[in-house]
N, C-alpha and C. Protein backbone atom coordinates (compact mmCIF):
# COMPACT_ATOMS: atom_id res chain seq x y z
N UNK A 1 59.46 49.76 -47.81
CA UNK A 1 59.75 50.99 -47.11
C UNK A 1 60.96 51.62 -47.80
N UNK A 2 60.65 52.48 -47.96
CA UNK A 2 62.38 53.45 -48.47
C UNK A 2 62.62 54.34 -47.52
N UNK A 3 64.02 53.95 -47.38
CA UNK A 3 65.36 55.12 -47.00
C UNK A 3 65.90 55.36 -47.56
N UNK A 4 65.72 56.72 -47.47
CA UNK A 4 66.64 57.59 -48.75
C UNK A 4 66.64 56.94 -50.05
N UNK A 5 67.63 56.56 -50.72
CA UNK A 5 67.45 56.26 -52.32
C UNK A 5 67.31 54.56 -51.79
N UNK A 6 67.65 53.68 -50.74
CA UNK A 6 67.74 52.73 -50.70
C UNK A 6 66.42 51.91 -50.50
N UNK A 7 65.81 50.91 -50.80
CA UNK A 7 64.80 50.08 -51.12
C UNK A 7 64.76 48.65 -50.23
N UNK A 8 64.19 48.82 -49.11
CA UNK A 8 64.30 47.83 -48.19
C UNK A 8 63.13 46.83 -48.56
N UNK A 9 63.43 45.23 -48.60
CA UNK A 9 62.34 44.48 -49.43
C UNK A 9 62.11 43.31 -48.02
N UNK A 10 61.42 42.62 -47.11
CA UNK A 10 61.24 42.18 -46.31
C UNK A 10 60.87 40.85 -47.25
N UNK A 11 61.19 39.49 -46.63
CA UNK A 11 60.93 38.20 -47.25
C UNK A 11 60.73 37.69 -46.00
N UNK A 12 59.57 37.50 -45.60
CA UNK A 12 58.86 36.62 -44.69
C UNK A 12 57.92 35.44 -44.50
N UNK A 13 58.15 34.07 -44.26
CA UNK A 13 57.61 32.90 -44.23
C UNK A 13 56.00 32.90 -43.65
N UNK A 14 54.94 33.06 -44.15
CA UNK A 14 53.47 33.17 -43.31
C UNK A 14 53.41 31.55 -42.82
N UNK A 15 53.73 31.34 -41.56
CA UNK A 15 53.44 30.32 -40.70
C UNK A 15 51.88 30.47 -40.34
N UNK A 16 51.61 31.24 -40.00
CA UNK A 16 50.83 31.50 -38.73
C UNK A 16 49.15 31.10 -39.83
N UNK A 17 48.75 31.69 -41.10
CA UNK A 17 47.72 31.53 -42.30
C UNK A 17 47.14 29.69 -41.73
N UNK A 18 48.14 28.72 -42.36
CA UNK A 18 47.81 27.41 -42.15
C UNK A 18 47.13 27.52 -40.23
N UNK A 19 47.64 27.69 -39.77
CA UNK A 19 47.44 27.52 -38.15
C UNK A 19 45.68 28.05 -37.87
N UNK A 20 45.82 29.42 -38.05
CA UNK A 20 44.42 29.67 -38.19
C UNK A 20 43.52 29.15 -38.69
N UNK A 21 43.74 29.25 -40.31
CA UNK A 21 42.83 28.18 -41.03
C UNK A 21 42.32 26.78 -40.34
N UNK A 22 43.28 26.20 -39.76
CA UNK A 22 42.92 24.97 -38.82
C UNK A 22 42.06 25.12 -37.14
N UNK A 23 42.75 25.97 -36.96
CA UNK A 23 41.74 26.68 -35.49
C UNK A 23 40.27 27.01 -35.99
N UNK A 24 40.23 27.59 -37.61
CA UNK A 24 38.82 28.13 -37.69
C UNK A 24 37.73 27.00 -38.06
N UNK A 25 38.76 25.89 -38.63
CA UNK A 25 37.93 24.48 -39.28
C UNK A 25 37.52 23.95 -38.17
N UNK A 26 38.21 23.87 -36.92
CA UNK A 26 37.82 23.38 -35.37
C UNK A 26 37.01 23.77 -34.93
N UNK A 27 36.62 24.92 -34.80
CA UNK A 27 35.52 26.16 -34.12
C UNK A 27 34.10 25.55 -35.30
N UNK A 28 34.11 25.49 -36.28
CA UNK A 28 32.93 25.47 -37.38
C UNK A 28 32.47 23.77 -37.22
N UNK A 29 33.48 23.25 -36.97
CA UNK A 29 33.00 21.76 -36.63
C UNK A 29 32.54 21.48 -34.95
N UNK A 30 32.96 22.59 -33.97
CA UNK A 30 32.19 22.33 -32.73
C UNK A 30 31.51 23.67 -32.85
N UNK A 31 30.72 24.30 -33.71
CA UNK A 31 29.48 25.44 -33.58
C UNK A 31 28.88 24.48 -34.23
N UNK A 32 28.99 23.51 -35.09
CA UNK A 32 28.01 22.71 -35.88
C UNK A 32 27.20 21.48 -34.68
N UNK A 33 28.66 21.29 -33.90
CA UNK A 33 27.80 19.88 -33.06
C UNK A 33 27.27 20.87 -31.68
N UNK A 34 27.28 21.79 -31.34
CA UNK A 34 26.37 22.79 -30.51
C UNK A 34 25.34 22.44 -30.88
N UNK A 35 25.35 23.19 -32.17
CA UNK A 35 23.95 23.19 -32.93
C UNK A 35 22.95 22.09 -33.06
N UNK A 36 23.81 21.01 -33.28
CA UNK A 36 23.32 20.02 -33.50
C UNK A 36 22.88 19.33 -31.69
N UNK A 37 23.20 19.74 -31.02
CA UNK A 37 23.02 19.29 -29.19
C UNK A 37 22.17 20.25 -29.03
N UNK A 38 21.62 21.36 -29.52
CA UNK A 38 20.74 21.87 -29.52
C UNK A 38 19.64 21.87 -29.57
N UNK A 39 19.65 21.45 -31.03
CA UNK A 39 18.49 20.80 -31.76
C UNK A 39 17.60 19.24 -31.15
N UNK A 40 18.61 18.60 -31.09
CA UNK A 40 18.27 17.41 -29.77
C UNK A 40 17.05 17.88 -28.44
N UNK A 41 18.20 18.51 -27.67
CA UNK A 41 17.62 19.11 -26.64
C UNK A 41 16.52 20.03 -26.39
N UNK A 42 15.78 20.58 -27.43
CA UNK A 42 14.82 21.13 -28.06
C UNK A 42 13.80 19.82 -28.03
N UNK A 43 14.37 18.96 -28.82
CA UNK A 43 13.18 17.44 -29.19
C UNK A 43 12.71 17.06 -28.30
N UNK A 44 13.69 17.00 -27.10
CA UNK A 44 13.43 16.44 -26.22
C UNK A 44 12.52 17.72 -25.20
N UNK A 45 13.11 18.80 -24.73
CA UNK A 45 11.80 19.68 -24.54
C UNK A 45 10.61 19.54 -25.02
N UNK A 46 10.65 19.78 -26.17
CA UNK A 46 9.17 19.53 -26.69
C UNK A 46 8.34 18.01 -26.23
N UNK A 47 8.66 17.11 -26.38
CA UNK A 47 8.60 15.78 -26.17
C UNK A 47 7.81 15.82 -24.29
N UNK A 48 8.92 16.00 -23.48
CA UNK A 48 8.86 16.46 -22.27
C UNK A 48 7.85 17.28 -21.85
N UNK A 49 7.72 18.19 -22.65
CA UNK A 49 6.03 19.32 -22.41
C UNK A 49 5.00 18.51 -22.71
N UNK A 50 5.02 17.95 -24.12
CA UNK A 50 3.66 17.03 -24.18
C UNK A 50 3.65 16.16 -23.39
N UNK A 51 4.55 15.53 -22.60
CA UNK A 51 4.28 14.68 -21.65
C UNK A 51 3.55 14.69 -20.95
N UNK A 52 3.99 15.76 -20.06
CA UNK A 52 3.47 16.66 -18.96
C UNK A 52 1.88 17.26 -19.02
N UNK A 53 1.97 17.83 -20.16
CA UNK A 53 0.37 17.92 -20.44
C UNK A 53 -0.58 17.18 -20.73
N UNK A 54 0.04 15.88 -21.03
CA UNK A 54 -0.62 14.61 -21.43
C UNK A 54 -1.11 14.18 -19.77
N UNK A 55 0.13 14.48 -18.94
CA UNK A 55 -0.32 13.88 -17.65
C UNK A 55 -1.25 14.92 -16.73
N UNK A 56 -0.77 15.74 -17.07
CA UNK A 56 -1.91 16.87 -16.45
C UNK A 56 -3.44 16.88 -16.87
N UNK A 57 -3.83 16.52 -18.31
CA UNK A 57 -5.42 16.69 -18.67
C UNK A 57 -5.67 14.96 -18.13
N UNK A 58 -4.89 14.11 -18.09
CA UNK A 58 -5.31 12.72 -17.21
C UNK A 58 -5.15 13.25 -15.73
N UNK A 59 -5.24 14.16 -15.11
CA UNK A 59 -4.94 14.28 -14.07
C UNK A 59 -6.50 15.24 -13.73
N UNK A 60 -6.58 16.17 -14.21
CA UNK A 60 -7.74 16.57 -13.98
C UNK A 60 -8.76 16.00 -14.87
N UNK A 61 -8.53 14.98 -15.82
CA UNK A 61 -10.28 13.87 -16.03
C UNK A 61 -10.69 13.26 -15.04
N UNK A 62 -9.47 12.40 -14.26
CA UNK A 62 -9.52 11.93 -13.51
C UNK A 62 -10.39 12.50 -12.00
N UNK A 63 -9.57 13.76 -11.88
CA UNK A 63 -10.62 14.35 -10.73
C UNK A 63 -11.66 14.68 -11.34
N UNK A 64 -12.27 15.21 -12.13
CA UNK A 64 -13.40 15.41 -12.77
C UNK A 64 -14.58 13.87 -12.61
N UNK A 65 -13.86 13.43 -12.96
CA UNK A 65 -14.57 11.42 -12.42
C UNK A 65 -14.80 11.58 -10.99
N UNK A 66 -13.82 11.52 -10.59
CA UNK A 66 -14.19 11.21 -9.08
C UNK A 66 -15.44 12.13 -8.60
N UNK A 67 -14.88 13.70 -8.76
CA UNK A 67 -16.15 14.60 -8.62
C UNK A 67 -17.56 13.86 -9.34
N UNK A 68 -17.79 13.22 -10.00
CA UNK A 68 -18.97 12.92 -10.54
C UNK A 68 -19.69 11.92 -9.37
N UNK A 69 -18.82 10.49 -9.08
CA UNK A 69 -18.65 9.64 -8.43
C UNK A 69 -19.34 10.33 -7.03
N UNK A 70 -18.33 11.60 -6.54
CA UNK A 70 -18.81 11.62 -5.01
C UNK A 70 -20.69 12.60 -4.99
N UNK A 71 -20.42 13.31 -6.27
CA UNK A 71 -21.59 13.71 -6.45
C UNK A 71 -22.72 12.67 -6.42
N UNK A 72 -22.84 11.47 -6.95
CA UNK A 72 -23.61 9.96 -6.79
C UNK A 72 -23.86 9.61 -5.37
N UNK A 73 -22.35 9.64 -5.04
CA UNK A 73 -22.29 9.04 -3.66
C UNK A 73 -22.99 9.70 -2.61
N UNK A 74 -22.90 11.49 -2.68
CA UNK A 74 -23.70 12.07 -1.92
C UNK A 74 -22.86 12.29 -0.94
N UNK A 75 -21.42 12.34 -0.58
CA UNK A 75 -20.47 11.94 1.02
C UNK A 75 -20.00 13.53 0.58
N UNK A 76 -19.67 13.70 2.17
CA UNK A 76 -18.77 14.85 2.14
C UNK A 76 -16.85 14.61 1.78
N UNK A 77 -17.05 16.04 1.65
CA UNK A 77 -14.94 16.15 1.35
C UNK A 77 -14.43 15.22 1.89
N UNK A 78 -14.67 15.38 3.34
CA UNK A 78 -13.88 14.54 4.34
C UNK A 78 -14.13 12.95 4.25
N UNK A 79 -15.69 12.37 3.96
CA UNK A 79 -16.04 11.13 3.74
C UNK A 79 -15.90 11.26 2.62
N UNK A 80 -15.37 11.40 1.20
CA UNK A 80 -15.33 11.09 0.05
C UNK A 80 -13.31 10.53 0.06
């Protein structure tokens, strides 16, 4: 900055550069394990759906059987 003919020169210590730099290495190493708890939890969704649908088409073979069964049997709703 100048005043008048005089030449003001500021000498200041950057503390604060290192500090950040370390706050930002923190943040990139817990967006990574997000990511990574993410990705998990996804596996396991997926995993969890096929389950479910696995138990659901055994669920209606199953009635599908029986329907065959009471069809044999000849009984009503209530007697089947």
């Amino acid at each position: 900055m100048k005043i008048g003919d005089a030449i003001v020169t500021i000498d200041a210590e950057d503390k604060a550069s290192a500090k950040l730099d370390n706050i930002g290495k923190k943040m990139n190493g817990m967006a990574k394990s997000f990511q990574s708890a993410g990705i998990k939890m996804m596996g396991a969704g997926v995993i969890l759906g096929g389950a479910l649908i696995g138990l659901a088409k055994g669920a209606a073979d199953f009635e599908m059987a029986m329907r065959e069964v009471n069809t044999m049997a000849g009984l009503t709703e209530e007697g089947f």
